[in-house]
Protein backbone atom coordinates (compact mmCIF):
# COMPACT_ATOMS: atom_id res chain seq x y z
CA UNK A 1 108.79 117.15 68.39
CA UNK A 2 107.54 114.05 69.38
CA UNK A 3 109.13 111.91 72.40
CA UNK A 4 110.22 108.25 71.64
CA UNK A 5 109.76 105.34 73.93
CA UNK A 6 111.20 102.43 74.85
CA UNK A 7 109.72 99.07 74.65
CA UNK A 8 110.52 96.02 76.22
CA UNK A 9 109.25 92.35 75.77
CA UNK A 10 110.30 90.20 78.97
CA UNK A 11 109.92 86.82 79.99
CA UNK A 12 108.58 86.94 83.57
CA UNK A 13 108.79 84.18 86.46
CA UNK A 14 111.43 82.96 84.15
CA UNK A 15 115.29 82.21 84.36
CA UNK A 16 116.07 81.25 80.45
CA UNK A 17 114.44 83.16 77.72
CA UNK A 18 111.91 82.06 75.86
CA UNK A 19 110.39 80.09 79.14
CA UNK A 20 108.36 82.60 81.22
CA UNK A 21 104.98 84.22 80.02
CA UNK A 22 105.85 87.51 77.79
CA UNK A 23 105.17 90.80 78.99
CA UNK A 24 105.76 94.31 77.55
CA UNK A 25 106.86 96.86 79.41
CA UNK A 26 107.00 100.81 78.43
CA UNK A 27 109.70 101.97 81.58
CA UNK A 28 109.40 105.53 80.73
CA UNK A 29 105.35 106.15 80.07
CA UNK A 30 104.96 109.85 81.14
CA UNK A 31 103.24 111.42 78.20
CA UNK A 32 101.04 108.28 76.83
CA UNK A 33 97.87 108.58 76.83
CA UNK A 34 95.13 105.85 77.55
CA UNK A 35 94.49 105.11 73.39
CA UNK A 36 98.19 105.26 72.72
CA UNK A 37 98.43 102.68 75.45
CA UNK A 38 95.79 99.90 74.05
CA UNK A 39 97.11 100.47 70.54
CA UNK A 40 100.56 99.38 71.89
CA UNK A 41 99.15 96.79 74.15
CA UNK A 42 97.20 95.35 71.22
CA UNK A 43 100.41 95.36 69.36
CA UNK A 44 102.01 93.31 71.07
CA UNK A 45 99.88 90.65 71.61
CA UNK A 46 100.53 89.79 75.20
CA UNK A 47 98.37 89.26 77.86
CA UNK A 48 100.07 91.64 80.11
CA UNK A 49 101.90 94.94 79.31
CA UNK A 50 103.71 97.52 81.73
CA UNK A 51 103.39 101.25 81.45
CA UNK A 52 105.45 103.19 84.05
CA UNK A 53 104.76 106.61 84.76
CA UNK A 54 107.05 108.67 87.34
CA UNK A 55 105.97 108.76 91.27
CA UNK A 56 103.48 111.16 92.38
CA UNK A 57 105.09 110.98 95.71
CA UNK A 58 107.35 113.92 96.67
């Protein structure tokens, strides 16, 4: 079964929408891997895009 992610398009250093620059963000990564990653970048469009992946940190 494949997972499904979320996807987000923001509007950073913004406080209306539609003002900031646009950035995706994926908030729940784990599992992507690096050509899944530029495919969804590319996507997009944007000149930035978020993937975030749980803490290593225990």
């Amino acid at each position: 079964m494949s997972k499904i992610y979320s996807l987000y398009q923001v509007d950073s250093f913004a406080e209306k929408i539609f003002e900031g620059n646009p950035a995706g963000v994926v908030p729940d990564a784990a599992g992507l891997e690096p050509p899944m990653m530029q495919k969804i970048a590319r996507e997009l469009n944007n000149s930035e895009t978020a993937f975030i992946f749980p803490s290593d940190n225990k």
